[in-house]
N, C-alpha and C. Protein backbone atom coordinates (compact mmCIF):
# COMPACT_ATOMS: atom_id res chain seq x y z
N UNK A 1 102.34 66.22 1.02
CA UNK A 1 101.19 67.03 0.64
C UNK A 1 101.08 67.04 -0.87
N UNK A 2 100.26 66.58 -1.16
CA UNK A 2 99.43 66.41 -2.80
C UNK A 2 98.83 68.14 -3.43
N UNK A 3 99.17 68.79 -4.00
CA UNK A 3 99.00 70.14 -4.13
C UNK A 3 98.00 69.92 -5.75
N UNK A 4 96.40 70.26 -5.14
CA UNK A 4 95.73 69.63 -6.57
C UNK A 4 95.79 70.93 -7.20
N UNK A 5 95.29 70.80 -8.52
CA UNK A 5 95.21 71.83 -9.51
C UNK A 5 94.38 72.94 -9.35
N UNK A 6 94.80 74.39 -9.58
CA UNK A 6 94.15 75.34 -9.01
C UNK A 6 94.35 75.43 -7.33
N UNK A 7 94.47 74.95 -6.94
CA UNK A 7 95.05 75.42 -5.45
C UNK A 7 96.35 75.86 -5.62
N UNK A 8 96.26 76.82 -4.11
CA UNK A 8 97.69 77.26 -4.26
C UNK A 8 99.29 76.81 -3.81
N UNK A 9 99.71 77.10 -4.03
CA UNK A 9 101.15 76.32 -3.66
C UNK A 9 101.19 75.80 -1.94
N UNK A 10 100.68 76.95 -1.05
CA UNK A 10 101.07 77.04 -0.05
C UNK A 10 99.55 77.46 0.65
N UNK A 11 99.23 76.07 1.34
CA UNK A 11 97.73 76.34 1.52
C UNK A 11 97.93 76.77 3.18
N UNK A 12 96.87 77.94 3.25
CA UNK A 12 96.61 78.52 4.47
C UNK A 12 96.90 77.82 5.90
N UNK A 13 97.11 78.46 6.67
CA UNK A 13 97.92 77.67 8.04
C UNK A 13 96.29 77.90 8.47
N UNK A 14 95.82 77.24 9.89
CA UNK A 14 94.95 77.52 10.41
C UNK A 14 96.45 77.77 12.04
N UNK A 15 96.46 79.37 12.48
CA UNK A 15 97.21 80.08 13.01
C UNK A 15 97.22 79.41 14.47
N UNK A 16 95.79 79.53 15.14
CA UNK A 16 95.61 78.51 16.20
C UNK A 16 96.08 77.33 16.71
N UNK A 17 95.81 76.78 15.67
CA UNK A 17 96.36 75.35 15.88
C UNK A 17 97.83 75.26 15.73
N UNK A 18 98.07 75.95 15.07
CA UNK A 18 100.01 75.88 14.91
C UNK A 18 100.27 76.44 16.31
N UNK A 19 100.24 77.38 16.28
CA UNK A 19 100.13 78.03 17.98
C UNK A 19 99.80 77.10 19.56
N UNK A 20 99.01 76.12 19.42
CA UNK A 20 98.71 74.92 20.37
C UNK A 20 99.74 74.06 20.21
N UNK A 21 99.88 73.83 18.60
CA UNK A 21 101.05 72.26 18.42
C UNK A 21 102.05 73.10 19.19
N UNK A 22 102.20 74.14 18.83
CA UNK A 22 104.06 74.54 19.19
C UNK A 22 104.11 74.54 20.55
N UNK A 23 102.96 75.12 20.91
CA UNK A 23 102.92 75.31 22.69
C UNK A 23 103.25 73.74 23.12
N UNK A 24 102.31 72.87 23.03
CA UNK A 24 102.13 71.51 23.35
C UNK A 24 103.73 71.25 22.77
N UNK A 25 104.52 71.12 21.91
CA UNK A 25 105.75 70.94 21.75
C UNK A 25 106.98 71.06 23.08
N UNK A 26 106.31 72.38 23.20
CA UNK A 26 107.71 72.90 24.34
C UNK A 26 107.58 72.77 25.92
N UNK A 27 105.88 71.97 25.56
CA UNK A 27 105.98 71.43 27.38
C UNK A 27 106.87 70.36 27.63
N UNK A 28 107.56 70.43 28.95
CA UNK A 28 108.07 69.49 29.32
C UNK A 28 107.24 67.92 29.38
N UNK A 29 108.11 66.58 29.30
CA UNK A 29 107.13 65.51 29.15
C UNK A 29 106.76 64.82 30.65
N UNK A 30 105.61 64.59 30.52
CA UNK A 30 104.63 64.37 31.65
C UNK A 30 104.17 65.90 31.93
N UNK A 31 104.52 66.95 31.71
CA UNK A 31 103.65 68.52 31.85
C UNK A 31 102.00 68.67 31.59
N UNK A 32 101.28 68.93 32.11
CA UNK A 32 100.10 68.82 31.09
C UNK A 32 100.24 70.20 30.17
N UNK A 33 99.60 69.78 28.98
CA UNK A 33 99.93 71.49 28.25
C UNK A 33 98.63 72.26 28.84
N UNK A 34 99.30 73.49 28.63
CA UNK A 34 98.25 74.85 28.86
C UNK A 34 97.85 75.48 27.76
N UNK A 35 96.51 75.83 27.92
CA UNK A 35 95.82 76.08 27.58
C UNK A 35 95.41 77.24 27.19
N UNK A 36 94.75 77.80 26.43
CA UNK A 36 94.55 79.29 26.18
C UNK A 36 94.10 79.81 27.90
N UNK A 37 93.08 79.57 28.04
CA UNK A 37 92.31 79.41 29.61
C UNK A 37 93.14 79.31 30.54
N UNK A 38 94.67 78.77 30.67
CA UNK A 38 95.45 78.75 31.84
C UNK A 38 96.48 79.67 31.39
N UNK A 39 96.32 80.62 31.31
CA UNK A 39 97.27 81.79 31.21
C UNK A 39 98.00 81.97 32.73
N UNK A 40 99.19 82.16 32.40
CA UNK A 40 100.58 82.53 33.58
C UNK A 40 100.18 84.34 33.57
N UNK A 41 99.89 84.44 35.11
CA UNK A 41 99.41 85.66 35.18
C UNK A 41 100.88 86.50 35.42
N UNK A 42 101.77 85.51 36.54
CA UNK A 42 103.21 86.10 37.41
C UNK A 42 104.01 85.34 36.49
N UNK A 43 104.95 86.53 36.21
CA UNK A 43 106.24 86.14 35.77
C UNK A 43 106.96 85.26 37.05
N UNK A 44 108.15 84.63 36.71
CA UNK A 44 108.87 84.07 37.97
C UNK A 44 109.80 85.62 38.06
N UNK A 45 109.59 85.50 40.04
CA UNK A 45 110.83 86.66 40.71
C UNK A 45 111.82 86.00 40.79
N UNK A 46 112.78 86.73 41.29
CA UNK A 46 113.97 86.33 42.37
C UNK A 46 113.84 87.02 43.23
N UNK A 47 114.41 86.44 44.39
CA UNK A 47 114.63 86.88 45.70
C UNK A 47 115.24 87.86 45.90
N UNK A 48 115.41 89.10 46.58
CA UNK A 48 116.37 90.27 47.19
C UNK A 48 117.60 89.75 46.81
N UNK A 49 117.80 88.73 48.08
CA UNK A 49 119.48 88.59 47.91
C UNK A 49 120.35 88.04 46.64
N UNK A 50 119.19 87.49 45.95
CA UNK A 50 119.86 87.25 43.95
C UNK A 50 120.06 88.27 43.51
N UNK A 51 119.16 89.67 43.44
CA UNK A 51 119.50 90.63 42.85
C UNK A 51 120.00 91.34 43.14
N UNK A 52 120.59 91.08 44.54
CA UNK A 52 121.63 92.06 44.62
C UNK A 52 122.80 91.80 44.45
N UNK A 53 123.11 90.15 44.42
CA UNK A 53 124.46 89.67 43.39
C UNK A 53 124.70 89.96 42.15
N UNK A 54 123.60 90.48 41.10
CA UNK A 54 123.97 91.05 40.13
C UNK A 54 124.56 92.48 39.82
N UNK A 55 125.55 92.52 39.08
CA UNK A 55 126.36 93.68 39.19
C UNK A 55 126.08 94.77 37.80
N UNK A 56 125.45 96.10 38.05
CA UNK A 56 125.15 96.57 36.99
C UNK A 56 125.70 97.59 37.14
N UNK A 57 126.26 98.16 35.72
CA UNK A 57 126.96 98.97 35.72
C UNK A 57 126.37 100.39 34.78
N UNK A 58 126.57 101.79 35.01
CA UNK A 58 126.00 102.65 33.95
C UNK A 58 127.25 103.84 33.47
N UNK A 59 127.45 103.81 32.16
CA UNK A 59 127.88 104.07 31.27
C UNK A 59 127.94 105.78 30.99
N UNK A 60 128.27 106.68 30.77
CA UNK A 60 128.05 107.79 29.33
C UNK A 60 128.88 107.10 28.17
N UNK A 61 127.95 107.76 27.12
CA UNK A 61 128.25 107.13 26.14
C UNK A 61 129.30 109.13 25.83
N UNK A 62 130.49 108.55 25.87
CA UNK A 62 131.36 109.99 25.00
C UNK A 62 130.56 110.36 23.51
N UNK A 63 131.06 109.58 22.75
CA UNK A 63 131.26 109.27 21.23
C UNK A 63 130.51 108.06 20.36
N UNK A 64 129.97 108.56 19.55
CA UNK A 64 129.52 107.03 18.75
C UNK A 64 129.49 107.28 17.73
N UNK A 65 129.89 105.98 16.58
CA UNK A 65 130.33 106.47 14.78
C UNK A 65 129.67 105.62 15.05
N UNK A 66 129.80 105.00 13.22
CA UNK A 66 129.73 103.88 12.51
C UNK A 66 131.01 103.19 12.32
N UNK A 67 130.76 101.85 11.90
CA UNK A 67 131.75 100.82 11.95
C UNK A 67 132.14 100.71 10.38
N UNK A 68 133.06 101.43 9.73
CA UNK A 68 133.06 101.38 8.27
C UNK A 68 132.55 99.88 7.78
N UNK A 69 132.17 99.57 6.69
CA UNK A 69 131.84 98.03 6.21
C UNK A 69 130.62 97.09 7.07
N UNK A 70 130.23 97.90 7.93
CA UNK A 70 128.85 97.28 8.48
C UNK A 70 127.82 98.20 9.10
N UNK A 71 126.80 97.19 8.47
CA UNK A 71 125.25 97.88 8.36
C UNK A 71 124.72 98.14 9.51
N UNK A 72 125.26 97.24 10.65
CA UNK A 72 124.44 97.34 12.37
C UNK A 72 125.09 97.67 12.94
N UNK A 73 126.45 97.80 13.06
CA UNK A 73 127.59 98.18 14.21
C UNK A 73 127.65 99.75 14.81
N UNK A 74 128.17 99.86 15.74
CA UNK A 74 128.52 101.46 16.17
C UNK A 74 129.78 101.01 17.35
N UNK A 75 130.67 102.13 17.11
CA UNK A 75 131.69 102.06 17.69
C UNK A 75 131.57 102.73 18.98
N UNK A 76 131.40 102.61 20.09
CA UNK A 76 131.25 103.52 21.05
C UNK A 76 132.60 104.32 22.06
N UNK A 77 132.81 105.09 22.36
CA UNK A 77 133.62 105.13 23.82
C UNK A 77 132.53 105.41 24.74
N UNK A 78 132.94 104.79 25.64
CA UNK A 78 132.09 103.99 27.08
C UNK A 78 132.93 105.49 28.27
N UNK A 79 132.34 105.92 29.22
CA UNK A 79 132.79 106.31 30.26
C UNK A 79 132.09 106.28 31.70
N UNK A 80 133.03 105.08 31.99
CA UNK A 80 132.28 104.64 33.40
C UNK A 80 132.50 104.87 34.90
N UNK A 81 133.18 105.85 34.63
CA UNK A 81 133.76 106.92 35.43
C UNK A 81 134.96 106.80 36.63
N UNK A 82 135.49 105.34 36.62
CA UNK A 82 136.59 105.24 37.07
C UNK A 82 137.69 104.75 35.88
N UNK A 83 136.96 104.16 34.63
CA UNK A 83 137.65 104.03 33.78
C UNK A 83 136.79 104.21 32.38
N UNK A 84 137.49 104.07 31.20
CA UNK A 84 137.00 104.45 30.01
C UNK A 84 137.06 103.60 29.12
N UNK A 85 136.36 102.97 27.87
CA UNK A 85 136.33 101.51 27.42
C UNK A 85 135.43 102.19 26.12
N UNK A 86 135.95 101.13 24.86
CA UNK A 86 135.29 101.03 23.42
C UNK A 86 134.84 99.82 23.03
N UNK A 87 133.63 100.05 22.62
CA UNK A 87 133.26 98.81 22.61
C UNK A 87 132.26 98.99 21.22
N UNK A 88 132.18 97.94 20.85
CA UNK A 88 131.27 97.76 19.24
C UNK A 88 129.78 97.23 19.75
N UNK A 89 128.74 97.67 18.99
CA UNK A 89 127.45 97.21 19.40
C UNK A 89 126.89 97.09 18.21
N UNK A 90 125.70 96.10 18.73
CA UNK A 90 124.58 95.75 16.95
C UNK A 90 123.42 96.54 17.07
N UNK A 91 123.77 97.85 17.38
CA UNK A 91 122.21 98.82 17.22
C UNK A 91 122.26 99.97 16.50
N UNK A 92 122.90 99.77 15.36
CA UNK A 92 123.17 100.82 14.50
C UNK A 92 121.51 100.77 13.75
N UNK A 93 120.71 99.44 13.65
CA UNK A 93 119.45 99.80 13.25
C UNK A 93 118.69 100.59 13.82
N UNK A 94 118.68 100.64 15.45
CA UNK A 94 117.90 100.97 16.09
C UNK A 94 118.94 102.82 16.25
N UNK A 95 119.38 103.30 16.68
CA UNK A 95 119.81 104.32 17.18
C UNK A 95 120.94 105.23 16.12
N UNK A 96 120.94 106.60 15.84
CA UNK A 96 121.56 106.90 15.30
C UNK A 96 123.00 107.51 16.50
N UNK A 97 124.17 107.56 15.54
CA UNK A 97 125.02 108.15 16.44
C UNK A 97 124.76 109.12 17.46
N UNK A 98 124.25 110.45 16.75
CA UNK A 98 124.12 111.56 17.34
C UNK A 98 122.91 111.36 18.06
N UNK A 99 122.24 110.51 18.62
CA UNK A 99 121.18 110.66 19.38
C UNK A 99 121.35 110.06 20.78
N UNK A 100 122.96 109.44 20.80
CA UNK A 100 123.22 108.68 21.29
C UNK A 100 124.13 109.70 22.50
């Protein structure tokens, strides 16, 4: 790119079209790309019996600090009610201790 005089360093994206190339990028090859107009209305499901192989577990949170020397961390104790567990997390941006 030739950057003439009086223009600016960093000439305007046209947003659209970057938005199509990238789309058209990440189709698979032989895919046809989609289109603004062919919008995915359904997410993909899973079936009953997949989700019920997944194992989820829920927590009280006891306690939560900060992690001295870092900006995102929080130290938690976990109580999951047959047993009890500490564990470090990256949402010290999002959540303060005490709200926790």
């Amino acid at each position: 790119t030739i950057v003439q005089k009086g223009s600016p360093i960093s000439p305007r994206l046209d947003v659209e079209k970057e938005v199509q190339t990238i789309k058209a990028m990440m189709q698979k090859p032989g895919q046809e790309p989609k289109t603004s107009k062919q919008e995915v209305t359904n997410k993909d499901e899973i079936v009953f019996d997949a989700f019920m192989k997944v194992d989820m577990r829920v927590a009280e949170v006891v306690k939560a600090e900060p992690v001295k020397k870092a900006d995102n961390l929080l130290k938690l104790q976990l109580d999951l009610g047959a047993e009890k567990r500490q564990v470090v997390s990256g949402i010290a941006q999002y959540y303060q201790p005490d709200d926790l």
